[in-house]
N, C-alpha and C. Protein backbone atom coordinates (compact mmCIF):
# COMPACT_ATOMS: atom_id res chain seq x y z
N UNK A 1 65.67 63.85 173.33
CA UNK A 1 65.03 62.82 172.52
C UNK A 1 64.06 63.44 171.53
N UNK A 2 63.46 64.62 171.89
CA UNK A 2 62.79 64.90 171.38
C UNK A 2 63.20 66.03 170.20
N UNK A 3 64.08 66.04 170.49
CA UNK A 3 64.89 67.33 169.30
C UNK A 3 65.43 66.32 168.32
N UNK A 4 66.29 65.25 168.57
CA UNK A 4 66.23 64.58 167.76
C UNK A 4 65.38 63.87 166.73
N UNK A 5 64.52 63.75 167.40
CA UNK A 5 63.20 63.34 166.86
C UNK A 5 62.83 64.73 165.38
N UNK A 6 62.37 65.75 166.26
CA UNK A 6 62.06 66.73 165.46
C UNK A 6 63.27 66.91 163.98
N UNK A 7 64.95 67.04 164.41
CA UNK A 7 65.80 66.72 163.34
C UNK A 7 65.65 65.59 162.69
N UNK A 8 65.26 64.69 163.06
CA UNK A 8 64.96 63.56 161.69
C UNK A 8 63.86 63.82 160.93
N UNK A 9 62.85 64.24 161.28
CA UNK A 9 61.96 64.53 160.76
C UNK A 9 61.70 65.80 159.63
N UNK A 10 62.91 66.74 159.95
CA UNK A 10 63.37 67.99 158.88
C UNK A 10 64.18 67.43 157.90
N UNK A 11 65.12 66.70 158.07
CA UNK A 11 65.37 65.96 156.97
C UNK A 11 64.91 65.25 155.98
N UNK A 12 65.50 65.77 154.21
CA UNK A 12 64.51 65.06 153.94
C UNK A 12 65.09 63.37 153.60
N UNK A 13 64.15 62.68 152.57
CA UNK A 13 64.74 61.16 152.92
C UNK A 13 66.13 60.91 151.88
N UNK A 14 66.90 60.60 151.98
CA UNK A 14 68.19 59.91 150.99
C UNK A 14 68.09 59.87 149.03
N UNK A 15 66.87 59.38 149.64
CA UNK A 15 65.93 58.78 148.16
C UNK A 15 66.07 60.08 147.37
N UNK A 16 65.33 60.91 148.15
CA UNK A 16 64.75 62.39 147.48
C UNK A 16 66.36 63.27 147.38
N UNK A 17 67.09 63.21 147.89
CA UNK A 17 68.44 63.66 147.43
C UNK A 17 69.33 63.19 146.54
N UNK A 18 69.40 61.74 146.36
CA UNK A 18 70.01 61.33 145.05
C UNK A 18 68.91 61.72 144.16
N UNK A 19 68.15 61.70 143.96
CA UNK A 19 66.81 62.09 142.43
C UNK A 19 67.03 63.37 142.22
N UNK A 20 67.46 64.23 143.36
CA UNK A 20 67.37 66.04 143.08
C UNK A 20 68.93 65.47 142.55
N UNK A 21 70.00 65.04 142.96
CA UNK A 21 70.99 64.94 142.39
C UNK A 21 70.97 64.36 140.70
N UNK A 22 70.59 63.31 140.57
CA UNK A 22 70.21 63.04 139.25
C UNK A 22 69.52 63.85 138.22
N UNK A 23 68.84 64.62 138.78
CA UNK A 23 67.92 65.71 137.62
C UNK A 23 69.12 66.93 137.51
N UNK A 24 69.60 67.42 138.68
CA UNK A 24 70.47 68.52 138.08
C UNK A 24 71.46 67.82 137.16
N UNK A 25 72.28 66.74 137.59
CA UNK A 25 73.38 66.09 136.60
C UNK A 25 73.16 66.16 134.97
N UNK A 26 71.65 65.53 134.81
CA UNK A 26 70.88 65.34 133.89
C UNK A 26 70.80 66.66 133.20
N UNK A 27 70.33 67.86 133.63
CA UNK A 27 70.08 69.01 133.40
C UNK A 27 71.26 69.18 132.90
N UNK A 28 72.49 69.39 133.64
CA UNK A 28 73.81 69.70 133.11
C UNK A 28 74.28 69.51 131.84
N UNK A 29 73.58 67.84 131.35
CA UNK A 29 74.73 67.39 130.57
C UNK A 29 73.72 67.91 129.39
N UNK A 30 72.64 67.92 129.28
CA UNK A 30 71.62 68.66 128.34
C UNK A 30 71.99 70.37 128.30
N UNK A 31 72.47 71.03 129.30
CA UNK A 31 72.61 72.32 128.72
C UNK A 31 73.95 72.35 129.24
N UNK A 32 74.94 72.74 128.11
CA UNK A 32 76.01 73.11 127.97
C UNK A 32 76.85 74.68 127.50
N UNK A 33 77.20 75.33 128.92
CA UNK A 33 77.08 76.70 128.60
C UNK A 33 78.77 76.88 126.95
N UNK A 34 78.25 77.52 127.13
CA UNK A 34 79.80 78.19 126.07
C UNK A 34 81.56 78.27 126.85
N UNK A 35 80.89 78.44 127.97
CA UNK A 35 82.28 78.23 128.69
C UNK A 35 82.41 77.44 129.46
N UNK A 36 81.91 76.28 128.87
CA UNK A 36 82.36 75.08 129.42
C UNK A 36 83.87 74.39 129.27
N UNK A 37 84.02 73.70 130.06
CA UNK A 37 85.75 72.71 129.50
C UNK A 37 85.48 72.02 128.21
N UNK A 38 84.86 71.67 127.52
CA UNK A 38 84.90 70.66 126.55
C UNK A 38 84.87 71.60 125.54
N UNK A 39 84.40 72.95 125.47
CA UNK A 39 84.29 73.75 124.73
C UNK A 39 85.60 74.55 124.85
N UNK A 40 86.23 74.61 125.60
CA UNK A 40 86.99 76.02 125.89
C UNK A 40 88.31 75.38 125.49
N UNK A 41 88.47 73.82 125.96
CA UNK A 41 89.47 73.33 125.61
C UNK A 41 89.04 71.89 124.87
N UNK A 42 88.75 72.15 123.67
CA UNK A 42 88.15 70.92 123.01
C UNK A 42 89.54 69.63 123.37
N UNK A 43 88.88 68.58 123.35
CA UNK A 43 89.81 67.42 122.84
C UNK A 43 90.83 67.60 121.48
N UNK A 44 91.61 66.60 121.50
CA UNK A 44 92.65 66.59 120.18
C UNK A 44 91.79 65.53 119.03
N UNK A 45 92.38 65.75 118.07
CA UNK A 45 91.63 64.99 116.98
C UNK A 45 91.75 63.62 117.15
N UNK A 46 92.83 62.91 118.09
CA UNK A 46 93.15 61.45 118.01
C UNK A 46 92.65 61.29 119.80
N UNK A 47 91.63 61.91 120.10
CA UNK A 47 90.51 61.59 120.86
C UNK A 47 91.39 61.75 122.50
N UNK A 48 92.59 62.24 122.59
CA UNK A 48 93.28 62.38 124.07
C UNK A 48 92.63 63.30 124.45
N UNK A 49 91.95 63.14 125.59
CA UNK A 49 91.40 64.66 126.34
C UNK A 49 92.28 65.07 127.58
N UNK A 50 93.60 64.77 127.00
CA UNK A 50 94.93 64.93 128.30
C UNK A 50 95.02 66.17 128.19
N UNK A 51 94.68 67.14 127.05
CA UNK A 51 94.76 68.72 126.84
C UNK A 51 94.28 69.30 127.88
N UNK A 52 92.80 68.87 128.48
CA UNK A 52 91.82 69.75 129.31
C UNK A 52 92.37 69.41 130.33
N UNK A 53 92.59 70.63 131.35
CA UNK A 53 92.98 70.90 132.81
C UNK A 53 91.90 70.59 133.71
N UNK A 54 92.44 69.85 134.53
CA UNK A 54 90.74 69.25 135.59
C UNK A 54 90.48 70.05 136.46
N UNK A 55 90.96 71.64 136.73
CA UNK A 55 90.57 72.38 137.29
C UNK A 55 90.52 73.61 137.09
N UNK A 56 88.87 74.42 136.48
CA UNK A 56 89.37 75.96 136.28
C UNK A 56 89.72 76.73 137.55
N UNK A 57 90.47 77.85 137.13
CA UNK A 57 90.75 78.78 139.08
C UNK A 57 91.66 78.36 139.68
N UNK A 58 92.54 79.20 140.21
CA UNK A 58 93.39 78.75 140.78
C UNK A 58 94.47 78.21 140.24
N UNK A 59 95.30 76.66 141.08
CA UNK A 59 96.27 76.11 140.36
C UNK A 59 95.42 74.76 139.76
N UNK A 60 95.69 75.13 137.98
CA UNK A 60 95.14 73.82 137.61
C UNK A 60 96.31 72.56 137.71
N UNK A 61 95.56 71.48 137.90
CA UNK A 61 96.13 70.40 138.12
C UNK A 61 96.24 69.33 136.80
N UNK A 62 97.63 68.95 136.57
CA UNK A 62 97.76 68.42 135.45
C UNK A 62 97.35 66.88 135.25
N UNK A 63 96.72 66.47 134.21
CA UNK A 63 96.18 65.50 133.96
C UNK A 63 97.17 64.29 133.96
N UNK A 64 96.59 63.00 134.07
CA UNK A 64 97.87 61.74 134.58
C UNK A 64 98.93 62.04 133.13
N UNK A 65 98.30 61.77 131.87
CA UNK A 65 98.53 61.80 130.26
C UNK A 65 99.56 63.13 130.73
N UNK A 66 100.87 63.31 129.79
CA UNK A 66 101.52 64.63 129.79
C UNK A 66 101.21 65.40 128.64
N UNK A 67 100.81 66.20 128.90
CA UNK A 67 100.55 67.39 128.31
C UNK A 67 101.58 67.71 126.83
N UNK A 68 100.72 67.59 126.16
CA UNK A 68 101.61 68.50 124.49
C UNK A 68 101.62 69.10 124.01
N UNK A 69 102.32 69.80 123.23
CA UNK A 69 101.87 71.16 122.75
C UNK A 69 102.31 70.79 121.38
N UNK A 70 101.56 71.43 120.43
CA UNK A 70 101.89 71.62 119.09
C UNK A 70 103.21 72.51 118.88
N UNK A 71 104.11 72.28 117.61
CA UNK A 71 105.14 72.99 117.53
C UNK A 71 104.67 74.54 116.80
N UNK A 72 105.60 75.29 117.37
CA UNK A 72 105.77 76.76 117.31
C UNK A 72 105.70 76.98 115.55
N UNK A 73 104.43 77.59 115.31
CA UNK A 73 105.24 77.98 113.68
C UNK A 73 106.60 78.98 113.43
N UNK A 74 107.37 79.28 112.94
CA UNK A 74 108.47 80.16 112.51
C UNK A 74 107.92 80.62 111.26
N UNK A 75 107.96 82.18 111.55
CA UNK A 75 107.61 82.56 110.17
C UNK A 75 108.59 83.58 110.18
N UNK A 76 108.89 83.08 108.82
CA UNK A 76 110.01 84.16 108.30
C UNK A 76 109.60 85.74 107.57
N UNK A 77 110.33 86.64 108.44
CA UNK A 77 110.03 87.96 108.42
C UNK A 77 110.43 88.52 106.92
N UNK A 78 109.77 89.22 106.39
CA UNK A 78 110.43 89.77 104.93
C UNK A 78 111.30 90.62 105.12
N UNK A 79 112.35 90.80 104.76
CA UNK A 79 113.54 92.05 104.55
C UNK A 79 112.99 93.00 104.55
N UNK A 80 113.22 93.73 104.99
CA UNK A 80 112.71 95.27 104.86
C UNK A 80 114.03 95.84 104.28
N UNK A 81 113.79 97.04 103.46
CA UNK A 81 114.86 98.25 102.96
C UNK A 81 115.69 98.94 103.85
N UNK A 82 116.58 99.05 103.84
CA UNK A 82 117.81 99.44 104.32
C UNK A 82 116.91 101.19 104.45
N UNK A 83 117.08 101.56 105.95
CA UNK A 83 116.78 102.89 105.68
C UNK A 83 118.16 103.98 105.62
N UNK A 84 117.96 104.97 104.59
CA UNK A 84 119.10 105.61 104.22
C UNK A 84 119.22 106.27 105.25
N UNK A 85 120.81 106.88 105.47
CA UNK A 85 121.67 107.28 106.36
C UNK A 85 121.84 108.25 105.63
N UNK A 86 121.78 109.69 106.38
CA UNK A 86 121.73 111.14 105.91
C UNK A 86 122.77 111.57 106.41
N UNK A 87 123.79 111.84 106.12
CA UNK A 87 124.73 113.07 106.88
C UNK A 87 124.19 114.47 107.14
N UNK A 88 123.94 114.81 108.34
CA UNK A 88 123.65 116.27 108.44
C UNK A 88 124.43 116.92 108.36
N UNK A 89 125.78 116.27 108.26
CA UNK A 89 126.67 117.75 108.12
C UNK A 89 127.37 118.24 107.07
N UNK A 90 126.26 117.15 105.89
CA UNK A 90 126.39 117.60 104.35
C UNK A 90 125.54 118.36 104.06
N UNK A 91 124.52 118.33 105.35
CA UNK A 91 123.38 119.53 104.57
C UNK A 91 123.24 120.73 105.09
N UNK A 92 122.46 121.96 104.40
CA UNK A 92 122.90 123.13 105.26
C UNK A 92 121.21 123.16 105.31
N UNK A 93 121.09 123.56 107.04
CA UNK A 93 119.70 123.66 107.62
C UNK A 93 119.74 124.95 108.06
N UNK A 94 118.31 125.72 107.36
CA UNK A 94 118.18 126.82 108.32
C UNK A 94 116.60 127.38 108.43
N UNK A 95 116.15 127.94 109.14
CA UNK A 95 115.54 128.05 109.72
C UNK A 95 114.37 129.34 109.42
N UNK A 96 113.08 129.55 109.11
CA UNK A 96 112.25 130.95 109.21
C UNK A 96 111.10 131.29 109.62
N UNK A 97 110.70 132.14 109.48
CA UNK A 97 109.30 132.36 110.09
C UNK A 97 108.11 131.67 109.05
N UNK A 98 107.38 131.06 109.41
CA UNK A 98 106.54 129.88 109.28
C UNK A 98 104.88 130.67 108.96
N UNK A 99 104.09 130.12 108.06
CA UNK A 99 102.71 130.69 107.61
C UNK A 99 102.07 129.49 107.81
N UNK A 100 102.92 128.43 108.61
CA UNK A 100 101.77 127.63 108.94
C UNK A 100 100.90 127.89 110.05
N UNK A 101 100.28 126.73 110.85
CA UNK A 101 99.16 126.54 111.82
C UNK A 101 100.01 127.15 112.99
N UNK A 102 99.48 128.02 114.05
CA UNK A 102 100.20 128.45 115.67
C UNK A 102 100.17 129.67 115.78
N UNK A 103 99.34 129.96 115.08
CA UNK A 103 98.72 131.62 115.50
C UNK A 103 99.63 132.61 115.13
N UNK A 104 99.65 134.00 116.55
CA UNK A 104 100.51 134.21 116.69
C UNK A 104 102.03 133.56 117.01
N UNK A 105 102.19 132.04 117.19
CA UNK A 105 103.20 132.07 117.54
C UNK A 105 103.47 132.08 116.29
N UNK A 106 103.89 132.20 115.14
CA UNK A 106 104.65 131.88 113.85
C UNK A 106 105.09 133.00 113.90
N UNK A 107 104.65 134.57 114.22
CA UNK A 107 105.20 135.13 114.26
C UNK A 107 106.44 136.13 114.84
N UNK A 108 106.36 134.95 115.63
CA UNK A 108 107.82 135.14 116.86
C UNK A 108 108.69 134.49 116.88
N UNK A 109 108.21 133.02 116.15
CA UNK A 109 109.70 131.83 116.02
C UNK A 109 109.96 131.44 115.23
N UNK A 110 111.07 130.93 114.80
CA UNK A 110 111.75 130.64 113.34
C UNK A 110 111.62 129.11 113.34
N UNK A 111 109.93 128.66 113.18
CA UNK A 111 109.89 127.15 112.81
C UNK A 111 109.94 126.85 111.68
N UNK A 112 109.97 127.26 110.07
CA UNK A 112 109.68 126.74 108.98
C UNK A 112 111.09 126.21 108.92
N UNK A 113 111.39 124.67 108.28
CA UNK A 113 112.85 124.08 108.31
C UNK A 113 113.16 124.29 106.62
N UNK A 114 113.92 124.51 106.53
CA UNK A 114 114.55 124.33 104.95
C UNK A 114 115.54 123.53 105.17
N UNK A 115 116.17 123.02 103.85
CA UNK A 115 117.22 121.56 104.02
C UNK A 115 117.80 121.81 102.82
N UNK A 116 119.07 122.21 102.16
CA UNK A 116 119.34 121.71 101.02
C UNK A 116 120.89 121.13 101.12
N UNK A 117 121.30 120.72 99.78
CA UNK A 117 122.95 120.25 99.73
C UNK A 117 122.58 120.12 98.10
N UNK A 118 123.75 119.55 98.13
CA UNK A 118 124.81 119.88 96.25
C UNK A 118 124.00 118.57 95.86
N UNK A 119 123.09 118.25 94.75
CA UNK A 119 122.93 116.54 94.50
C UNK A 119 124.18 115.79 93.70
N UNK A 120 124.83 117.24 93.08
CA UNK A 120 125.34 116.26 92.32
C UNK A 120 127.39 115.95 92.80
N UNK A 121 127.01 116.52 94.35
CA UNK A 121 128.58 115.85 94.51
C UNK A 121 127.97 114.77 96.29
N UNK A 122 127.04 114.57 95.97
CA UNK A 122 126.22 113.72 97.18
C UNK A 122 126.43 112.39 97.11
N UNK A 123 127.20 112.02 97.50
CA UNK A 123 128.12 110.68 97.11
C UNK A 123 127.54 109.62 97.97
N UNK A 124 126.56 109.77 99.58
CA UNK A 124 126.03 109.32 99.66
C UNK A 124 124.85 108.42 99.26
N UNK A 125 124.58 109.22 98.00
CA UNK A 125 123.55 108.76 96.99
C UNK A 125 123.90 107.89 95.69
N UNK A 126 123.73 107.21 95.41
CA UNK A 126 124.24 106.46 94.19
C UNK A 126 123.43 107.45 92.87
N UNK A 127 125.28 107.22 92.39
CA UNK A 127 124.98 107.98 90.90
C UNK A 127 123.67 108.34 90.00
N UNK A 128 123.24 106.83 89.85
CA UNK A 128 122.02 106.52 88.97
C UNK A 128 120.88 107.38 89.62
N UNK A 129 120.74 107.26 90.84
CA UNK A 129 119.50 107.73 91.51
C UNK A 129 119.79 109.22 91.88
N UNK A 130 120.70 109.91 91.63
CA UNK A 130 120.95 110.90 91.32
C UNK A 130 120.60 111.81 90.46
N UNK A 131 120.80 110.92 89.49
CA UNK A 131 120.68 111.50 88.07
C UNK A 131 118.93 111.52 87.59
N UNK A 132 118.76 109.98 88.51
CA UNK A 132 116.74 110.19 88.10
C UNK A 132 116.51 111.17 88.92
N UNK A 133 116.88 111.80 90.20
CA UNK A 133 116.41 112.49 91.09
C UNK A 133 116.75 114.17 90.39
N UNK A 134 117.47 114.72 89.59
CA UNK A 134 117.69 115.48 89.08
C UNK A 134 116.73 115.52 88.04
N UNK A 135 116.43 114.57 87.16
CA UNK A 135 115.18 114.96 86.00
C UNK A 135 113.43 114.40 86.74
N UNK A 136 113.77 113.85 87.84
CA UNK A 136 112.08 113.79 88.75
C UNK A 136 111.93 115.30 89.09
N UNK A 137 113.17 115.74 89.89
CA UNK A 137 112.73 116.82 90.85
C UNK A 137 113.57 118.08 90.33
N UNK A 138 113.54 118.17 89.35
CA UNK A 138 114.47 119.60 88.44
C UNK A 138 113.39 120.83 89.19
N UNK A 139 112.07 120.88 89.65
CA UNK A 139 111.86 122.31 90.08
C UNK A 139 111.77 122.66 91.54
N UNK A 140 112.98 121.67 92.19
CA UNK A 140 113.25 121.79 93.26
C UNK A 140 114.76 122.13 93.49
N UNK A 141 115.29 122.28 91.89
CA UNK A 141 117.41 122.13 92.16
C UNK A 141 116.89 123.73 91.91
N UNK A 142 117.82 124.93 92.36
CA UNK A 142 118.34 126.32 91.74
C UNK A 142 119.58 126.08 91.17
N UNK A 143 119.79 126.88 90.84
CA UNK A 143 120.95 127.07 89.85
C UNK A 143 122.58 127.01 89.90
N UNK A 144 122.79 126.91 91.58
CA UNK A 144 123.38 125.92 92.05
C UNK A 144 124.00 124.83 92.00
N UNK A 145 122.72 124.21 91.70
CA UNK A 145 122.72 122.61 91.92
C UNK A 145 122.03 122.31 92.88
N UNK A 146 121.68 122.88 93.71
CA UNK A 146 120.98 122.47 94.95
C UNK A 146 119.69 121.83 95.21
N UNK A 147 119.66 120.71 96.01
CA UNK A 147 117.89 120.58 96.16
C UNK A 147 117.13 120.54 97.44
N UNK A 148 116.33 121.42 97.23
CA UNK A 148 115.62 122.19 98.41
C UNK A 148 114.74 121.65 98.81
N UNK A 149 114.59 121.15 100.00
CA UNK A 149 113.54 120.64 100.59
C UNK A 149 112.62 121.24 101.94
N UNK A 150 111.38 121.91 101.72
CA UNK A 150 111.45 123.01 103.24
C UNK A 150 109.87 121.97 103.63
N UNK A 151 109.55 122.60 104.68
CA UNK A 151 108.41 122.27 105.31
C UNK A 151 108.10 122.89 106.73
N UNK A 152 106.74 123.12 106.84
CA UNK A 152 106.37 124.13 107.70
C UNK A 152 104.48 123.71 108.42
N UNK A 153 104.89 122.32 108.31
CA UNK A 153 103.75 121.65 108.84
C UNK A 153 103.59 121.93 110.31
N UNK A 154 104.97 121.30 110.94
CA UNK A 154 104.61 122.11 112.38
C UNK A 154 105.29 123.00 113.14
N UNK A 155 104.68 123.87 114.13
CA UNK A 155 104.97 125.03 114.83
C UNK A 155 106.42 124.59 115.79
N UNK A 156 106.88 123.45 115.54
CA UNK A 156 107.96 123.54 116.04
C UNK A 156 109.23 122.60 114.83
N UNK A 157 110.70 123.38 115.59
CA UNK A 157 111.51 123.10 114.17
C UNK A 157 111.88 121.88 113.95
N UNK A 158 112.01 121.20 115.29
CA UNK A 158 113.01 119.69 115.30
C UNK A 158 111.70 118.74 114.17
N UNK A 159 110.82 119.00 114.38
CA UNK A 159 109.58 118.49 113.60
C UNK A 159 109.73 118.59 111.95
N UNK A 160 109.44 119.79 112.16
CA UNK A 160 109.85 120.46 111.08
C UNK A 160 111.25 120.06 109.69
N UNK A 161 112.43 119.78 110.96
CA UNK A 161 113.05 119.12 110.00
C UNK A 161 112.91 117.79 109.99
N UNK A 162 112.81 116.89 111.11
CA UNK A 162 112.05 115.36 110.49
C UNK A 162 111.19 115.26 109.01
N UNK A 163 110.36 116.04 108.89
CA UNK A 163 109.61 116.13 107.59
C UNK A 163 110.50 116.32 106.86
N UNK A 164 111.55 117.06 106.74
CA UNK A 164 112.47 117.37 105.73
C UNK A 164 113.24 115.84 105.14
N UNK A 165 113.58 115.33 106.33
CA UNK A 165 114.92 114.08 106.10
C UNK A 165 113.70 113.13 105.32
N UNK A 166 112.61 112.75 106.04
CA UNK A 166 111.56 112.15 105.60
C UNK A 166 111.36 112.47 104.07
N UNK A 167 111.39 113.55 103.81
CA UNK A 167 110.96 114.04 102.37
C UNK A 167 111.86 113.56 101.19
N UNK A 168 113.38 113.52 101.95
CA UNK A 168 114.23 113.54 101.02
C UNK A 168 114.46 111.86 100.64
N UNK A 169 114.07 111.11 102.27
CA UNK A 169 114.49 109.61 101.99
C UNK A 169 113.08 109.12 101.02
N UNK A 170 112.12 109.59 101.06
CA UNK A 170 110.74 109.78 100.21
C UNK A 170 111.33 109.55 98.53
N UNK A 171 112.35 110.82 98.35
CA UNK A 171 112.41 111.10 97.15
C UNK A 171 114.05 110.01 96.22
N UNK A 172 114.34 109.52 97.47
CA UNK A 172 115.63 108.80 97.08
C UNK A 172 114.80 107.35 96.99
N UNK A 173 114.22 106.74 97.66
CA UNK A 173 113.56 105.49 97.30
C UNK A 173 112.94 105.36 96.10
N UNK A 174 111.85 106.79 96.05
CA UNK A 174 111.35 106.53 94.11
C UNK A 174 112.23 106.73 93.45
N UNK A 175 113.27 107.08 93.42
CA UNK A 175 114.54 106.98 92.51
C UNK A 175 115.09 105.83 92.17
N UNK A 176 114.98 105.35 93.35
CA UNK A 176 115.52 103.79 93.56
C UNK A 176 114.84 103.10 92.72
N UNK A 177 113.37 102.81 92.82
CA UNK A 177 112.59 101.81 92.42
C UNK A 177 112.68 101.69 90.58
N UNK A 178 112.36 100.36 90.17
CA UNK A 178 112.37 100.46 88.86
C UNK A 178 111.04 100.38 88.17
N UNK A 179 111.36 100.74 86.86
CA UNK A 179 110.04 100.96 86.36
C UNK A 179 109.14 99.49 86.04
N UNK A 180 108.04 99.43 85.91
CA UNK A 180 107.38 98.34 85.62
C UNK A 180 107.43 97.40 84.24
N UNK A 181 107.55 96.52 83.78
CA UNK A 181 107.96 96.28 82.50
C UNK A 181 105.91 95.95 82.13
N UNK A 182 106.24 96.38 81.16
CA UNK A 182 104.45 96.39 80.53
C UNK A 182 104.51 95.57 79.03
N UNK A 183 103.77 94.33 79.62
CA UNK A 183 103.80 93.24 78.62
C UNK A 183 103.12 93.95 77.15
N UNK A 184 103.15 92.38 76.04
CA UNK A 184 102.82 93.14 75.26
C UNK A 184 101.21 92.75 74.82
N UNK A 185 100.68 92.46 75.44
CA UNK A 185 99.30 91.74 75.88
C UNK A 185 98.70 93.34 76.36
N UNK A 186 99.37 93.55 77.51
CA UNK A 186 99.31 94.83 77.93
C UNK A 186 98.68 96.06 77.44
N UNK A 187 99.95 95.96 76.41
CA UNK A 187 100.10 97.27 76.05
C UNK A 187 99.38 96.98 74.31
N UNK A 188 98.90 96.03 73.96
CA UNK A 188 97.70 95.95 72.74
C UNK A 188 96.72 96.34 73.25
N UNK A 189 95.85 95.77 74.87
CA UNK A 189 94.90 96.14 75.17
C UNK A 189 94.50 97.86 75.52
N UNK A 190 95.71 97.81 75.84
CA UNK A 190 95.77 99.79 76.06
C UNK A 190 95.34 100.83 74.64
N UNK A 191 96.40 100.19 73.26
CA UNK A 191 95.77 100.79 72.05
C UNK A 191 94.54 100.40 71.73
N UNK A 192 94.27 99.52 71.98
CA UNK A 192 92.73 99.27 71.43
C UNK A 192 91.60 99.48 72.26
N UNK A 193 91.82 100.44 73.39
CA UNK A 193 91.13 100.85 74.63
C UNK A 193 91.00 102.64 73.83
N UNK A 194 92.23 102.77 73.37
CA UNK A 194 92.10 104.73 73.20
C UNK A 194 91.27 104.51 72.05
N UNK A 195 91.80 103.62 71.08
CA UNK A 195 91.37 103.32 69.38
C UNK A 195 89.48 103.50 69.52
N UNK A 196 89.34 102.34 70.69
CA UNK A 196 87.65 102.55 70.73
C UNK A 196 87.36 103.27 71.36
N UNK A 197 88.03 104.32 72.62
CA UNK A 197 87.69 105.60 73.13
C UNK A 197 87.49 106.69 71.90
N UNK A 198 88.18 106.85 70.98
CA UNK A 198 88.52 107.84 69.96
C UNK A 198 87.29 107.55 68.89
N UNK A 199 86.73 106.08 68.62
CA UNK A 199 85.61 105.62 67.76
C UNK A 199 84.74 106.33 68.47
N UNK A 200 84.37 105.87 69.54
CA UNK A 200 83.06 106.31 70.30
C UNK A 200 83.17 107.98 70.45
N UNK A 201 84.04 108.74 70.28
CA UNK A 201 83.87 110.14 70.51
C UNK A 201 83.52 110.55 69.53
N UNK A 202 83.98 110.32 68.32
CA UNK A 202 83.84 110.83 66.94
C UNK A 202 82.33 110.25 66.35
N UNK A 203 81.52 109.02 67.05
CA UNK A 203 80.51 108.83 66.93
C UNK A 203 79.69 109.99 67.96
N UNK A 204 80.55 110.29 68.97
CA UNK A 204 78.95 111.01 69.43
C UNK A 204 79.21 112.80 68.66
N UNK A 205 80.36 113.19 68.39
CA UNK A 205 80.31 113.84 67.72
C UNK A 205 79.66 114.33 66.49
N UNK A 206 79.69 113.23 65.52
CA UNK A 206 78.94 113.20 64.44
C UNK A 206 77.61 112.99 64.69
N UNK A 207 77.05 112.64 65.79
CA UNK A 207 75.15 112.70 66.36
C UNK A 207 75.17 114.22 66.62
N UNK A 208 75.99 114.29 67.54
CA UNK A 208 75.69 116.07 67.90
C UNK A 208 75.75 117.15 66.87
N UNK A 209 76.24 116.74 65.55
CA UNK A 209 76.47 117.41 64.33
C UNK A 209 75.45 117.27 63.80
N UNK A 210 74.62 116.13 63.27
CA UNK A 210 73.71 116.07 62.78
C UNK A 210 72.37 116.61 63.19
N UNK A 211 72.48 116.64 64.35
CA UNK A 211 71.09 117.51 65.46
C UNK A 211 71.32 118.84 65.49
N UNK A 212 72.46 119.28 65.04
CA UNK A 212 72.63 120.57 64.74
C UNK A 212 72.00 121.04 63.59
N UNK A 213 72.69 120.36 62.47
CA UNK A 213 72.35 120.46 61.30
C UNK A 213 70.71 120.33 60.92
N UNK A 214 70.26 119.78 61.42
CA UNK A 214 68.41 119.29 61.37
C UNK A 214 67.46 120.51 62.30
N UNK A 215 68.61 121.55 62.86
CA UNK A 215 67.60 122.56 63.57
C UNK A 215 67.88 123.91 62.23
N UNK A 216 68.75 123.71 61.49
CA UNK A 216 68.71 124.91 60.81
C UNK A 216 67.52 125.21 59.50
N UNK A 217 67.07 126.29 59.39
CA UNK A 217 65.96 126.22 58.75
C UNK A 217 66.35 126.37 57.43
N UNK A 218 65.84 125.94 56.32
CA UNK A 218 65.66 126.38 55.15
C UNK A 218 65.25 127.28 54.07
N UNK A 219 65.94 128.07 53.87
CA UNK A 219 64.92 129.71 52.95
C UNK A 219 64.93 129.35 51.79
N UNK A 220 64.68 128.48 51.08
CA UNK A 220 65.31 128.31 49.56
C UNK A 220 63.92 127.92 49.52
């Protein structure tokens, strides 16, 4: 009887537990952390809050309202360029001792790659871009015909010739590309850019002449 007694008396009264309940509630709805639900999963603009899951952790439980999702955008990918197809067994690869980076090793292994073939029976290549690739890169053909492509970036060869194929599909794309057409808006503003570059030089010229002329002395 008497323990009971003492347990009622540690308790506190009903009253005083709904009021501590009411002030934290209260507290709550006044501070709202950042990762809250209303924040994390705002409502939709036409006021359904069927979006927010009624339970973080664990398995959330889906709201009565069914759930929607906005549709998927599709975005269409841009074409990319056809990457050129090299025959290696149009080209003749060989191999030397290398002055690039690897110490002593350069001087024990035959990493520097060289690459050449004929441009002008390279049928893989279209004519036109042939022919620009012959007046771009004339101090790369010998006498031949050939165009040489070496590289000796790294201490090993398979590398070595990657840079090569790289170099060459490098030099077949700017072939490819066309030139820019340059309006004629353009190309007035360009002459009348050198026209007043060429005014303004010949003005500071003629100052620097005259300050010349004004230091020389007179004997007469």
């Amino acid at each position: 009887m008497a323990a009971h007694t003492l347990r009622g008396l540690c308790r506190p009264p009903l009253g005083l537990i709904a009021a501590r309940f009411s002030q934290r509630a209260a507290a709550e709805t006044e501070y709202r952390s950042i990762y809250s639900l209303d924040k994390l999963y705002p409502p939709r603009q036409d006021g359904d809050a069927g979006a927010v899951p009624s339970r973080v952790g664990g398995a959330s439980r889906a709201s009565p309202q069914r759930l929607t999702r906005a549709p998927r955008r599709v975005f269409q990918e841009e074409p990319q360029p056809a990457t050129l197809d090299i025959p290696l067994a149009r080209l003749t690869v060989s191999y030397c001792r290398s002055s690039g980076p690897g110490g002593q090793h350069v001087n024990k292994v035959n990493t520097k790659a060289e690459v050449r073939f004929h441009l002008a029976s390279a049928d893989w290549i279209p004519e036109a871009v042939r022919q620009k690739m012959a007046s771009m890169h004339r101090n790369k053909i010998n006498r031949a015909g050939e165009l040489i492509v070496n590289s000796e970036e790294s201490r090993y060869q398979m590398r070595n010739l990657a840079i090569c194929l790289e170099k060459i599909r490098t030099m077949v794309s700017e072939a490819t590309e066309k030139p820019k057409v340059v309006s004629k808006e353009t190309t007035q503003k360009l002459i009348e850019r050198v026209e007043k570059m060429n005014r303004e030089r010949l003005r500071q010229k003629k100052i620097h002449s005259n300050i010349k002329q004004s230091r020389k002395a007179d004997f007469d």
